[in-house]
N, C-alpha and C. Protein backbone atom coordinates (compact mmCIF):
# COMPACT_ATOMS: atom_id res chain seq x y z
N UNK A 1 -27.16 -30.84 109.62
CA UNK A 1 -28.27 -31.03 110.53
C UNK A 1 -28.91 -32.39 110.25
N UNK A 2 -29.21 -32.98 111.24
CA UNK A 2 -29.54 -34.48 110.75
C UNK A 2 -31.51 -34.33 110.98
N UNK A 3 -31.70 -35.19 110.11
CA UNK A 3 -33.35 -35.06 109.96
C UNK A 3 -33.88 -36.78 110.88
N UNK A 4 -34.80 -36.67 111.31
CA UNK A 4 -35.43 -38.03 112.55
C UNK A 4 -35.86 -39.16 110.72
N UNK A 5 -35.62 -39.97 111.07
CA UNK A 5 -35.71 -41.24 110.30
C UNK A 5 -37.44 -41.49 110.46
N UNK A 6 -37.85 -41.62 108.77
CA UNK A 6 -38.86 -42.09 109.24
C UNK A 6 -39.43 -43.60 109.42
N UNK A 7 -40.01 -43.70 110.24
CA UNK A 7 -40.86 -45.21 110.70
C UNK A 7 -42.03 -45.36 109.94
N UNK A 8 -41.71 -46.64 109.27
CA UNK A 8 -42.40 -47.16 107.80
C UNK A 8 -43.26 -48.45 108.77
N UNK A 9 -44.33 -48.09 108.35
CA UNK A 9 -45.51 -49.46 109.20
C UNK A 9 -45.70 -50.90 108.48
N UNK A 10 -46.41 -51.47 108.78
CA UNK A 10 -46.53 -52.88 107.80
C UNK A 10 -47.68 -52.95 107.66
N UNK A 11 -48.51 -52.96 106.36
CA UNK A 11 -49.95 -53.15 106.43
C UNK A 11 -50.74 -53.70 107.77
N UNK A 12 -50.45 -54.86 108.08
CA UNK A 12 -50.68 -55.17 109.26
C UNK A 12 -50.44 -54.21 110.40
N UNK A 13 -49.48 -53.40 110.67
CA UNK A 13 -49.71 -52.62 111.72
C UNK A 13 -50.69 -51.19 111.09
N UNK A 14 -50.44 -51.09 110.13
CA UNK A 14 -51.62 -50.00 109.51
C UNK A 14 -53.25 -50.39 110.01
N UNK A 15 -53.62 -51.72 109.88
CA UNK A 15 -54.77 -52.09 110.30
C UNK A 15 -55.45 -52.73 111.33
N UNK A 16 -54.12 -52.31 112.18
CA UNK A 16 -54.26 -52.02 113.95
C UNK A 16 -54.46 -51.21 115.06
N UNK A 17 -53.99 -49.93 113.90
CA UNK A 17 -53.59 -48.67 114.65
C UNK A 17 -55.37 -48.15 113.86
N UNK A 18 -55.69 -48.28 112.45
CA UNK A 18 -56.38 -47.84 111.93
C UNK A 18 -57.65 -48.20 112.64
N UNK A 19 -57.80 -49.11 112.96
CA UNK A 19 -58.68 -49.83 113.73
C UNK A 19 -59.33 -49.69 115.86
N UNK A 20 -58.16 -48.57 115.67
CA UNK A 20 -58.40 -48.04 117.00
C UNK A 20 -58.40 -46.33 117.01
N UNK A 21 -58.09 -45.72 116.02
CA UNK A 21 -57.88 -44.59 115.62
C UNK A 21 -59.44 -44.00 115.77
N UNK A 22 -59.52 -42.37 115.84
CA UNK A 22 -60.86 -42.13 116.02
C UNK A 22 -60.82 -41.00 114.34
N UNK A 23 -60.02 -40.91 113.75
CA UNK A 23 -59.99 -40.46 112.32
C UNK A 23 -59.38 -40.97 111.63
N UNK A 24 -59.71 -41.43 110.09
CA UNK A 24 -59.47 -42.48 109.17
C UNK A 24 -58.32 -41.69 108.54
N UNK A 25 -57.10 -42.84 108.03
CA UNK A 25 -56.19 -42.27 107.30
C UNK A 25 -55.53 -43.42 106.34
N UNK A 26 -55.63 -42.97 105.12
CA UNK A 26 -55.21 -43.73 104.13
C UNK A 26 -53.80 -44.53 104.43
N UNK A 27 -53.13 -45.36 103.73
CA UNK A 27 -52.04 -46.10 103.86
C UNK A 27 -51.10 -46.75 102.51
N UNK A 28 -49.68 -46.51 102.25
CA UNK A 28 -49.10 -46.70 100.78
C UNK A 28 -47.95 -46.33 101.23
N UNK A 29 -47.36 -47.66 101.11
CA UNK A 29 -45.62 -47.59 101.06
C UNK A 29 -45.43 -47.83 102.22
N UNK A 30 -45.71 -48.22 103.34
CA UNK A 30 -45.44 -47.83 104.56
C UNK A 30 -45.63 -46.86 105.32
N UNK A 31 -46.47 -45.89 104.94
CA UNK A 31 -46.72 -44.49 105.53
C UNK A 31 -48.53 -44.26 105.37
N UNK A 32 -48.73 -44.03 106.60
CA UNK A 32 -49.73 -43.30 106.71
C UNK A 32 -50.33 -41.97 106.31
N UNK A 33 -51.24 -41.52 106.16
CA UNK A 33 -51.84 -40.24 105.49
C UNK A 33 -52.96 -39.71 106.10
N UNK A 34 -52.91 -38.89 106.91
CA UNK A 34 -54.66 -38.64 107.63
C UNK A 34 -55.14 -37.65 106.56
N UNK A 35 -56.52 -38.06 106.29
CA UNK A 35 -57.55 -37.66 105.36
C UNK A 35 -58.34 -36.28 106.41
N UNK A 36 -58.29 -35.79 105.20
CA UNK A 36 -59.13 -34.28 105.75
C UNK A 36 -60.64 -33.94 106.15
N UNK A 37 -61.00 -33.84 107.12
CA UNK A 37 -62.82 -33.71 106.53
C UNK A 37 -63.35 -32.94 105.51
N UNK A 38 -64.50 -33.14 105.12
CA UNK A 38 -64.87 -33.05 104.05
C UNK A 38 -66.52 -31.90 104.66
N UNK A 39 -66.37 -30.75 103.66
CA UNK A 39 -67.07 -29.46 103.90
C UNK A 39 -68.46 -29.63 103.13
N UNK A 40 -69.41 -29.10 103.41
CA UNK A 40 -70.93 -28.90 103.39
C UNK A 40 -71.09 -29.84 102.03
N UNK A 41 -70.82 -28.56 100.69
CA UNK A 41 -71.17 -29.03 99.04
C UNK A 41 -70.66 -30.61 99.19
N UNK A 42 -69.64 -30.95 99.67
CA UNK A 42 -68.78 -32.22 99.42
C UNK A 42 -69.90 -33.42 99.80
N UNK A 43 -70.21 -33.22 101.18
CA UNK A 43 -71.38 -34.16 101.48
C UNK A 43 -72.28 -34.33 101.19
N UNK A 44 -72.87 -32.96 100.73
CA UNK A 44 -74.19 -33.26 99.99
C UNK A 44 -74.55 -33.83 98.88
N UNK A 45 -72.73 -33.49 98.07
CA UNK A 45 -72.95 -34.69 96.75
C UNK A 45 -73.35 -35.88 97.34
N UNK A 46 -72.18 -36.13 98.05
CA UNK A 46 -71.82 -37.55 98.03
C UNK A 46 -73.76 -38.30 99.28
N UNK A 47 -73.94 -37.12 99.42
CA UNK A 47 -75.59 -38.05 99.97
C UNK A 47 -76.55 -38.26 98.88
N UNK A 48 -76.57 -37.19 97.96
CA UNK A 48 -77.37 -37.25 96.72
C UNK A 48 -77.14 -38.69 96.37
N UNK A 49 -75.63 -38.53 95.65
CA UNK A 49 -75.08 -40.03 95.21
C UNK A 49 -75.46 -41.33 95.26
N UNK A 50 -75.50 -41.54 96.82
CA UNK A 50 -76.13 -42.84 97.71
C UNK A 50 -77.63 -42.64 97.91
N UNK A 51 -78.18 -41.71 97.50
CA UNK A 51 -79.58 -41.49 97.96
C UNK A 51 -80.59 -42.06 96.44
N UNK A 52 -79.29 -40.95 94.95
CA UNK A 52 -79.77 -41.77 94.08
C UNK A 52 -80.18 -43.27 93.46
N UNK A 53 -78.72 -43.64 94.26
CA UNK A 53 -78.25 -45.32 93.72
C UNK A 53 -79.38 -46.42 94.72
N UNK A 54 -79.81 -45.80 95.64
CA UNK A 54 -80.44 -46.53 96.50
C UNK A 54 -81.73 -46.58 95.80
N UNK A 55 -82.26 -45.53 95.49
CA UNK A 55 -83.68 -45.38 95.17
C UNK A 55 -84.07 -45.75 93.77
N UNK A 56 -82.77 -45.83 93.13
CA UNK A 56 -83.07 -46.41 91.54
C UNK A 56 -82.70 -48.10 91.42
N UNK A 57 -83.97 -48.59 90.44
CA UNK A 57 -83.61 -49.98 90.31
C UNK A 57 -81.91 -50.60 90.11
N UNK A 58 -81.49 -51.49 90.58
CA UNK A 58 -80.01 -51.89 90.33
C UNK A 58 -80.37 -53.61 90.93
N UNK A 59 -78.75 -54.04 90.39
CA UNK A 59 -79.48 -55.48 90.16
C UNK A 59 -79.13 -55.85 92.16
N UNK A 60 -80.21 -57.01 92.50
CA UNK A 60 -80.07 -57.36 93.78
C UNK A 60 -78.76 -57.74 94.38
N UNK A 61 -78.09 -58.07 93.54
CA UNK A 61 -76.46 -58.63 93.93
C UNK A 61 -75.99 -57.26 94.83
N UNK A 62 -76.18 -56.13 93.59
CA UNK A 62 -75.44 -54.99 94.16
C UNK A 62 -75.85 -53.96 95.60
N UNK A 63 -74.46 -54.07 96.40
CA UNK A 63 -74.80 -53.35 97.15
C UNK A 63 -74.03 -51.71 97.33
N UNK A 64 -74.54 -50.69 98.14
CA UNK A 64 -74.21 -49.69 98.15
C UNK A 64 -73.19 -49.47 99.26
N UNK A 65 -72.16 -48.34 99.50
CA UNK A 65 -71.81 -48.22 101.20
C UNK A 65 -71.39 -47.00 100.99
N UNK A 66 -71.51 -46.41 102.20
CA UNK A 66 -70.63 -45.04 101.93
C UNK A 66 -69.34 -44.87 102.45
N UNK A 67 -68.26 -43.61 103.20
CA UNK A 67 -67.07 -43.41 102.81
C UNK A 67 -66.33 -43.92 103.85
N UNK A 68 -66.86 -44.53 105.30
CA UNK A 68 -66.31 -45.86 106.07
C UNK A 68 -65.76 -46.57 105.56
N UNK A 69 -66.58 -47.33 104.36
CA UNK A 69 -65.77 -48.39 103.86
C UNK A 69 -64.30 -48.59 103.14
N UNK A 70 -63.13 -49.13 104.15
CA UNK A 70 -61.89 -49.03 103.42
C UNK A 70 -61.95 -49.94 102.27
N UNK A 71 -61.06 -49.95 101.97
CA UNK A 71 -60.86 -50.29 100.11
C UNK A 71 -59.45 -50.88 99.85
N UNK A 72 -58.79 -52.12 99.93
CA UNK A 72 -57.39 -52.12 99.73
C UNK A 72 -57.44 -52.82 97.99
N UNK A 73 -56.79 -51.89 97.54
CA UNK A 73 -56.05 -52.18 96.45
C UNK A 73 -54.48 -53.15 96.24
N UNK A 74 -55.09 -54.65 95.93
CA UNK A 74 -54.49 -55.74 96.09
C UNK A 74 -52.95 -55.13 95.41
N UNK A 75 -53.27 -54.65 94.37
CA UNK A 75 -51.88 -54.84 93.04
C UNK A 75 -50.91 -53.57 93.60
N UNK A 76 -51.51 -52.50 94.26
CA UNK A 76 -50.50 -51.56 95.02
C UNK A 76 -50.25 -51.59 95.98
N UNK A 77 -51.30 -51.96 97.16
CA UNK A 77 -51.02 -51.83 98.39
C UNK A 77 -51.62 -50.59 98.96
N UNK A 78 -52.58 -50.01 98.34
CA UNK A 78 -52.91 -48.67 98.62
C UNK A 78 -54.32 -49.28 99.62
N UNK A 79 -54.45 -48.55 100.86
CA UNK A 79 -55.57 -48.85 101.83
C UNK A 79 -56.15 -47.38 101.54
N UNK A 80 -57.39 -47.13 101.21
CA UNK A 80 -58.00 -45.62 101.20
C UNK A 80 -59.55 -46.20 101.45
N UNK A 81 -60.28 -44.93 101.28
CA UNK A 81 -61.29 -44.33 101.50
C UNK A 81 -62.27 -44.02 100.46
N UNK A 82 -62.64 -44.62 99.50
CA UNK A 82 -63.71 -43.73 98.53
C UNK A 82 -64.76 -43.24 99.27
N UNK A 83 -65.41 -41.81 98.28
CA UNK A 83 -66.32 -41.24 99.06
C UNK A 83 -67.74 -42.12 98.48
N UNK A 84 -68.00 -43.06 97.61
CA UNK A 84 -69.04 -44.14 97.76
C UNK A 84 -68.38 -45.17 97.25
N UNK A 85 -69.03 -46.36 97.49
CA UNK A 85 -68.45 -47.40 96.90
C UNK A 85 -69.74 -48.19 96.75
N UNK A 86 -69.98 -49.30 95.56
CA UNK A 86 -70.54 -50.29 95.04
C UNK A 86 -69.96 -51.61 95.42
N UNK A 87 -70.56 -52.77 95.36
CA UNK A 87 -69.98 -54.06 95.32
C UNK A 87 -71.05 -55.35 94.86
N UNK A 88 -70.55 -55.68 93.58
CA UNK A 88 -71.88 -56.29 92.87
C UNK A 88 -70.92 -57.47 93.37
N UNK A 89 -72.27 -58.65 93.50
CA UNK A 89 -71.99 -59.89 93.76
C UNK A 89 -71.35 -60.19 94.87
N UNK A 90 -70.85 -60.97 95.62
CA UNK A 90 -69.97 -61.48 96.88
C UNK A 90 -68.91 -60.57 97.21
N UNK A 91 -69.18 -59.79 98.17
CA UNK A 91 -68.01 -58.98 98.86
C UNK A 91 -67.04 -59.90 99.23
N UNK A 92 -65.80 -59.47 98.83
CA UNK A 92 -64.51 -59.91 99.67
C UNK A 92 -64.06 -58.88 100.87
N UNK A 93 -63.65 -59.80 101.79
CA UNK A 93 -62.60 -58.86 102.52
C UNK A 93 -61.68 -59.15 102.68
N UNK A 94 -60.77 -58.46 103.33
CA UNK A 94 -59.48 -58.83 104.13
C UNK A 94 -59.39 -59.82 105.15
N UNK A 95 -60.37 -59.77 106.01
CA UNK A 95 -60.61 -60.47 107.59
C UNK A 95 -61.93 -60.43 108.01
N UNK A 96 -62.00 -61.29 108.68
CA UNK A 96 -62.86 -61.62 109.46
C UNK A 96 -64.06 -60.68 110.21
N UNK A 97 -62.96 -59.06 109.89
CA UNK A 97 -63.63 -58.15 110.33
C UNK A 97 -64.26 -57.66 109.53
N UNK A 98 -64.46 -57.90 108.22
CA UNK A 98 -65.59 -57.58 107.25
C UNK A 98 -65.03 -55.74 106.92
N UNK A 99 -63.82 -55.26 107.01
CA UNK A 99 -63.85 -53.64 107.27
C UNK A 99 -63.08 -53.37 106.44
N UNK A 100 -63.00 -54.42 105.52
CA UNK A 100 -61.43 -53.68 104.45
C UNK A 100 -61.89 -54.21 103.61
N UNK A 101 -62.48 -54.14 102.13
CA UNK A 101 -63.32 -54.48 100.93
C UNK A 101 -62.14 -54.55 99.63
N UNK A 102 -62.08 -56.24 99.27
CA UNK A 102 -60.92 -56.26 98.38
C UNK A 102 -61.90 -56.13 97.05
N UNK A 103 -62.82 -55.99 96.68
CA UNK A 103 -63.65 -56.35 95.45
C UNK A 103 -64.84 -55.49 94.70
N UNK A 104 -64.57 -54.00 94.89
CA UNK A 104 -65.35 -53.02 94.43
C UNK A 104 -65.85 -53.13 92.75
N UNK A 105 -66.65 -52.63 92.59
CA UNK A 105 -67.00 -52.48 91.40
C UNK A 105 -67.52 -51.41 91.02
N UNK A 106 -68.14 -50.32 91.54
CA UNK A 106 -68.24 -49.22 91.17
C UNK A 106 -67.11 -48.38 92.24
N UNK A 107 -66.32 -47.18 91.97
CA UNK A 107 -65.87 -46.28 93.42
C UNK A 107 -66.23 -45.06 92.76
N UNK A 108 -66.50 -44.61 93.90
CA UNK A 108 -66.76 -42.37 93.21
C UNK A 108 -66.39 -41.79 94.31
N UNK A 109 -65.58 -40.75 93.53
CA UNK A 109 -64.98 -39.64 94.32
C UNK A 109 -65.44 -37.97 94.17
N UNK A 110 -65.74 -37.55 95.23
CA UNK A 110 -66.44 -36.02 95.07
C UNK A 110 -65.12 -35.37 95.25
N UNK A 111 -64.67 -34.46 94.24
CA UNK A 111 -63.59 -33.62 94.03
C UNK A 111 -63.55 -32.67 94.92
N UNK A 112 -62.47 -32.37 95.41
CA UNK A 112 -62.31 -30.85 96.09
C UNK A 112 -60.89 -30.43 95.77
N UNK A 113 -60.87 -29.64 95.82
CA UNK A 113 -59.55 -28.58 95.59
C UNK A 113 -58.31 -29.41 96.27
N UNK A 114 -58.43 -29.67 97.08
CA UNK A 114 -56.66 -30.25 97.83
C UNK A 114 -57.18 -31.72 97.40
N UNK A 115 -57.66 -32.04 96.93
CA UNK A 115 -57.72 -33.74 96.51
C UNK A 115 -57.67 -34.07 95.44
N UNK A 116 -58.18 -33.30 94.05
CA UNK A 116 -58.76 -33.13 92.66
C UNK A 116 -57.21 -34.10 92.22
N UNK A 117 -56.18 -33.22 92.08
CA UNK A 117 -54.71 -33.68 91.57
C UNK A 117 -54.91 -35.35 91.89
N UNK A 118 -54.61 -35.58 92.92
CA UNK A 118 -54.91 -37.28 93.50
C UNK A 118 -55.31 -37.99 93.32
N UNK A 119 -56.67 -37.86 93.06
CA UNK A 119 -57.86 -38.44 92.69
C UNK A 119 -58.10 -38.52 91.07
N UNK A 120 -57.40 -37.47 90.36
CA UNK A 120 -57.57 -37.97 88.99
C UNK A 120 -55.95 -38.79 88.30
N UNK A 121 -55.38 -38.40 89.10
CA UNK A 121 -53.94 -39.09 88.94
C UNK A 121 -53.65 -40.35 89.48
N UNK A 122 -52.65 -40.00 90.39
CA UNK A 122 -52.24 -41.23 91.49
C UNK A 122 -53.32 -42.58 91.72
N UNK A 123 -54.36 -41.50 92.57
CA UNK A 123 -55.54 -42.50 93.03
C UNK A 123 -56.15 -43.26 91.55
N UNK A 124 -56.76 -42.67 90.59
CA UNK A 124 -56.83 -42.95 89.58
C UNK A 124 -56.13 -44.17 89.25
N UNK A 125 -54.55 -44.47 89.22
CA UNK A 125 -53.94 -45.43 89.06
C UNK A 125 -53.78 -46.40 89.48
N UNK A 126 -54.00 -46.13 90.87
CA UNK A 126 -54.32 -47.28 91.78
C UNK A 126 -55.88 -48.04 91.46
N UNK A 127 -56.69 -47.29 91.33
CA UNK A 127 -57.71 -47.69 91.04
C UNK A 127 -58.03 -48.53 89.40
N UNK A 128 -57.15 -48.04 88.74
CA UNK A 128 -57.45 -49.00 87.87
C UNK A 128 -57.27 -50.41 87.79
N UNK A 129 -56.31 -50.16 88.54
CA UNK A 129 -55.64 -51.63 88.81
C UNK A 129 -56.37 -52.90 89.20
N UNK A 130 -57.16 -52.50 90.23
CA UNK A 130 -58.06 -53.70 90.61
C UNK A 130 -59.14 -54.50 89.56
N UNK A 131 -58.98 -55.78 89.90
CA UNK A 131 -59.47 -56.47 88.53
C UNK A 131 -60.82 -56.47 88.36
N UNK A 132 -61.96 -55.65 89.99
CA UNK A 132 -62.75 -56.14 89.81
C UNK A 132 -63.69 -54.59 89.70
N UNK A 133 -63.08 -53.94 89.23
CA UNK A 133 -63.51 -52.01 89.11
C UNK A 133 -64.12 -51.96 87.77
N UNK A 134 -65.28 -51.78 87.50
CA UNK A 134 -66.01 -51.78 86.18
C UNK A 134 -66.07 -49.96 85.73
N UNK A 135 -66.49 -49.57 86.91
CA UNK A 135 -66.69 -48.22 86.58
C UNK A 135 -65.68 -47.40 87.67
N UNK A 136 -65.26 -45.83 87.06
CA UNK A 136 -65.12 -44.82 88.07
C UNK A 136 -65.21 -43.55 87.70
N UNK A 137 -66.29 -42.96 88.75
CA UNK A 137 -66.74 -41.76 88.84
C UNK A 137 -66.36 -40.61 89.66
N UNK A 138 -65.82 -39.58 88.87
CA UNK A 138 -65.76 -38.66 89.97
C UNK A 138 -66.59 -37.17 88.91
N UNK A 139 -67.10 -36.62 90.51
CA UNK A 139 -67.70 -35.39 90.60
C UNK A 139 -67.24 -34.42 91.15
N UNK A 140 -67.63 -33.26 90.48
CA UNK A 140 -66.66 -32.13 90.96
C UNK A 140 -67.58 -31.33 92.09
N UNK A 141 -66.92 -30.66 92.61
CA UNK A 141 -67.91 -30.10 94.22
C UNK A 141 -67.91 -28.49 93.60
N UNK A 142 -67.16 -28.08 92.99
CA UNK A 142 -67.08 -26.50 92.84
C UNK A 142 -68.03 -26.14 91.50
N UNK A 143 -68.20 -26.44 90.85
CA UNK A 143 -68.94 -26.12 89.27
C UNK A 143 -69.73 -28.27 88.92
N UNK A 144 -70.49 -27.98 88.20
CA UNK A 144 -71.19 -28.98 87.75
C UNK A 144 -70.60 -29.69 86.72
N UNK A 145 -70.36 -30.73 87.05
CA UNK A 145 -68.97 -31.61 86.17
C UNK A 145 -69.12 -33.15 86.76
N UNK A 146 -69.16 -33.86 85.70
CA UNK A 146 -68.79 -35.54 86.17
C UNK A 146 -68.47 -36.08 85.25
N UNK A 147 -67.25 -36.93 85.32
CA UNK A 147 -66.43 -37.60 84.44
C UNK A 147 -66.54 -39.33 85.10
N UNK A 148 -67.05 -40.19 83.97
CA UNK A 148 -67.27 -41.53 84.11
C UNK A 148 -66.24 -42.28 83.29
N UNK A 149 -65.53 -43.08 84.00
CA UNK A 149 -64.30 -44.33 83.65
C UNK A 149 -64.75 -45.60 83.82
N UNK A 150 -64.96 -46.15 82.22
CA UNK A 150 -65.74 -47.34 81.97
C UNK A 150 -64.50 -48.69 81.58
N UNK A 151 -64.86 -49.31 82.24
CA UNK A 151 -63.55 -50.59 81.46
C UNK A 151 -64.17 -50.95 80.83
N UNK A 152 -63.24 -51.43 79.53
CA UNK A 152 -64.06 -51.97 78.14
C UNK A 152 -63.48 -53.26 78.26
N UNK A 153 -64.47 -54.51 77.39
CA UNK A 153 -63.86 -55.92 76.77
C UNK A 153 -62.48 -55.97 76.99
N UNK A 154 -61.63 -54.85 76.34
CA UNK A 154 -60.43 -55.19 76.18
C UNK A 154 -59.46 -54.45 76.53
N UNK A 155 -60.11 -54.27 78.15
CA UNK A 155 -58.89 -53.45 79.50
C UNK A 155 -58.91 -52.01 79.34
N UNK A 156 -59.04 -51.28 78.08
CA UNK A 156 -59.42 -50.13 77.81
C UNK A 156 -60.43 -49.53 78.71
N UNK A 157 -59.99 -48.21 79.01
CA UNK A 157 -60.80 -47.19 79.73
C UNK A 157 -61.91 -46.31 78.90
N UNK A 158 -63.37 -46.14 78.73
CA UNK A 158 -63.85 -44.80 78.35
C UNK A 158 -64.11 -43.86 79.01
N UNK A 159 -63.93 -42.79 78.37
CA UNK A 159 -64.74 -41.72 79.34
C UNK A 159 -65.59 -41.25 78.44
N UNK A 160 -66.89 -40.84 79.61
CA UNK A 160 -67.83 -39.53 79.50
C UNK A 160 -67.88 -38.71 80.21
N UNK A 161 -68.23 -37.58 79.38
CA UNK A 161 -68.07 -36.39 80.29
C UNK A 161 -69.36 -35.83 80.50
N UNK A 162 -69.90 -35.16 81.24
CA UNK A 162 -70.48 -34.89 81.09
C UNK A 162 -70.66 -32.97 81.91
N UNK A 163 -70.90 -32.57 81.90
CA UNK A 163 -71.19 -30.73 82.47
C UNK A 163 -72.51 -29.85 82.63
N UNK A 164 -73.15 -30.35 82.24
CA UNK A 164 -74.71 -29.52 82.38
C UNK A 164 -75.83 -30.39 83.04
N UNK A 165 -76.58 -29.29 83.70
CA UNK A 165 -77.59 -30.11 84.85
C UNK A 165 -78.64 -30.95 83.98
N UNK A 166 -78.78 -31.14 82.81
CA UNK A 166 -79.76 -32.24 82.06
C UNK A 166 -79.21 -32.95 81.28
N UNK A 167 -77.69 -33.25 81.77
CA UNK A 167 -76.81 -34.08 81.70
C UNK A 167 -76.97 -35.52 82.13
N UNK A 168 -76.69 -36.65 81.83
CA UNK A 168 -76.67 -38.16 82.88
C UNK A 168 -76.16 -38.79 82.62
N UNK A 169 -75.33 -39.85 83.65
CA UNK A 169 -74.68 -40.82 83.12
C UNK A 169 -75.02 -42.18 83.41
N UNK A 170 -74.50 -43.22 82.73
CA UNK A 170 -75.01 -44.68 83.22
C UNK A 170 -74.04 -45.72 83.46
N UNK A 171 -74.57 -46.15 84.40
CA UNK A 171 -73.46 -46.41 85.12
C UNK A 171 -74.28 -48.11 84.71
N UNK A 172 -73.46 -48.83 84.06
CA UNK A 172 -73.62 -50.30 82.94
C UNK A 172 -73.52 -51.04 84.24
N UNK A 173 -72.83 -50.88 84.80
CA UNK A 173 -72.47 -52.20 86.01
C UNK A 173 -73.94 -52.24 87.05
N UNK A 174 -74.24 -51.66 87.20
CA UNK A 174 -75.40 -51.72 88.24
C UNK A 174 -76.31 -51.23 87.67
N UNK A 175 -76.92 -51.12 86.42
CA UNK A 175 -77.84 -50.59 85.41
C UNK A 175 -78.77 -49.11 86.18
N UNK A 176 -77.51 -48.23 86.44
CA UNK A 176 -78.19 -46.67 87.04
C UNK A 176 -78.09 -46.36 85.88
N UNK A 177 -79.25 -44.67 86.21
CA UNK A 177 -78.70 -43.61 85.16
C UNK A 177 -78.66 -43.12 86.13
N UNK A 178 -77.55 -42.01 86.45
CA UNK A 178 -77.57 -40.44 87.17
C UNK A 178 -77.81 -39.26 86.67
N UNK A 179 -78.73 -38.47 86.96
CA UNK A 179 -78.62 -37.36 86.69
C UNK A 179 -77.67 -36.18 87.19
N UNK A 180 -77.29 -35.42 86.65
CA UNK A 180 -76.76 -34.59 87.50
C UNK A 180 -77.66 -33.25 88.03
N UNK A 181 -79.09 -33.41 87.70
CA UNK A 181 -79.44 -32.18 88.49
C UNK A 181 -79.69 -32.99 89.43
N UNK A 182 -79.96 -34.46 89.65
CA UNK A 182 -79.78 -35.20 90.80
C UNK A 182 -78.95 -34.70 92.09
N UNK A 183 -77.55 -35.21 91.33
CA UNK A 183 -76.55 -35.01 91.94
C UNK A 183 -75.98 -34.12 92.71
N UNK A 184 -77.15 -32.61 91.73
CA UNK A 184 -76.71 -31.27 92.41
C UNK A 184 -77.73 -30.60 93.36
N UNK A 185 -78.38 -31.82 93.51
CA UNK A 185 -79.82 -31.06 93.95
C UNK A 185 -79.66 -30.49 95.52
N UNK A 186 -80.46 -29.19 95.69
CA UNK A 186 -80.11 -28.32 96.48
C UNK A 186 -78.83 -27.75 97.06
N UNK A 187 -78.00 -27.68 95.75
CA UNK A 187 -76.77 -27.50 96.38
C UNK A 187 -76.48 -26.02 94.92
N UNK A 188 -76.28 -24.58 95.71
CA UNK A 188 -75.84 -23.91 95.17
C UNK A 188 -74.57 -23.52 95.00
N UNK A 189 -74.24 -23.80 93.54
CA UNK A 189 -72.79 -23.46 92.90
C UNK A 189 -72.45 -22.24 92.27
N UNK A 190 -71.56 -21.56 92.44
CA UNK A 190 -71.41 -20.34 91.51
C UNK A 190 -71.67 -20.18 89.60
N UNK A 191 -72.56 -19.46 89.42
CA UNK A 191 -72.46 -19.73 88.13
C UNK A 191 -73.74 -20.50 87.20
N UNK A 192 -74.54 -21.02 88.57
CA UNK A 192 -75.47 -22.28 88.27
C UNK A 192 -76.35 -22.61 89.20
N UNK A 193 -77.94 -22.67 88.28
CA UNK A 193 -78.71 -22.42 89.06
C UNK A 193 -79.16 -23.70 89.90
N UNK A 194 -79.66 -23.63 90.94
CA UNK A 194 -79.63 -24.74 91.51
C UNK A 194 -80.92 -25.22 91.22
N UNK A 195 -80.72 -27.00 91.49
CA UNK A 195 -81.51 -27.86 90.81
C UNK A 195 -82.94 -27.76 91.00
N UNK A 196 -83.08 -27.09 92.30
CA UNK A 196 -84.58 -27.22 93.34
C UNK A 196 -85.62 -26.06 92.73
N UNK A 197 -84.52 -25.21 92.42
CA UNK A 197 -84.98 -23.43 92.04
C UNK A 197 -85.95 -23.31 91.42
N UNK A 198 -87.10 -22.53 91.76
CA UNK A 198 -87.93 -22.46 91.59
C UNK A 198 -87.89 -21.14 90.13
N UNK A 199 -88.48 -21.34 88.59
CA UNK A 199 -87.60 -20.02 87.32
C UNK A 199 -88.45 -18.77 88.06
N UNK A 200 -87.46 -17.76 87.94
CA UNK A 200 -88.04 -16.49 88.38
C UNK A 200 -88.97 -16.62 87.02
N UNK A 201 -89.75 -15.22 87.49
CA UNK A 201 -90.89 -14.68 86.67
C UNK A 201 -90.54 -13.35 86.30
């Protein structure tokens, strides 16, 4: 039985089609990927997130964006989506169209179940790659969890972990701290009380 050949795009046609498309879909290797929407807990991190970073001092260079902003990863070729992104000092782009951001410096990803694998792997790898990524954060959407990826002096990665709501992390590149009852605020998780909650009596 013969199988249909598949048709491999060229970045350039990736950011033609992407560009007229009415749902965003990642791009690597020649193949496209349509991205899934993203359910209630997922957004509400990711508004906390941008709601925190906005409202806490950070230096004027840095700016914030949320999950519009594409992202091409020079050293793979990977075109995606973070669910926030940072950019201290002079944004680069691709073009003229200002819509494809070669020069991140913070990215964070809100975990979900069909993405988690990806995002701490693959994507992960891609992401390290870029020369100009200081930090990366991802948060988990199901239980209270955030893991921070720091580049050190000498290309080395750290992590912190962190798991409990009077938990925080700091994010060196844009001089935040996050909290995570921040992060979780009004958002009920199994297991954990939510941030807003008023202690029974």
């Amino acid at each position: 039985m013969s199988t249909q050949p598949k048709t491999f795009l060229t970045p350039e046609q990736y950011i033609e089609i992407e560009r007229g498309a009415e749902c965003k879909s990642e791009y690597f290797q020649g193949e496209m990927f349509a991205m899934a929407g993203a359910g209630w807990v997922h957004n509400r991190i990711v508004a906390n997130l941008i709601g925190r970073l906005y409202r806490q001092p950070r230096p004027s260079s840095c700016q914030v964006c949320p999950s519009d902003m594409r992202v091409r990863v020079r050293a793979t070729g990977l075109y995606t989506y973070p669910d926030v992104v940072v950019v201290c000092g002079e944004p680069q782009f691709l073009d003229e169209r200002r819509d494809t951001l070669l020069n991140p410096s913070v990215l964070i990803e809100v975990l979900s179940p069909s993405t988690e694998a990806y995002d701490r792997g693959r994507k992960s790898a891609h992401y390290r790659s870029l020369e100009s990524l200081r930090e990366y954060l991802l948060v988990a959407s199901d239980h209270v969890q955030a893991e921070l990826y720091t580049r050190q002096p000498d290309g080395r990665w750290l992590l912190t972990f962190a798991d409990r709501l009077e938990d925080s992390l700091d994010l060196q590149s844009v001089g935040c701290r996050l909290a995570l009852a921040d992060l979780y605020e009004r958002i009920d998780l199994p297991g954990f009380q939510p941030a807003t909650a008023e202690p029974s009596l």
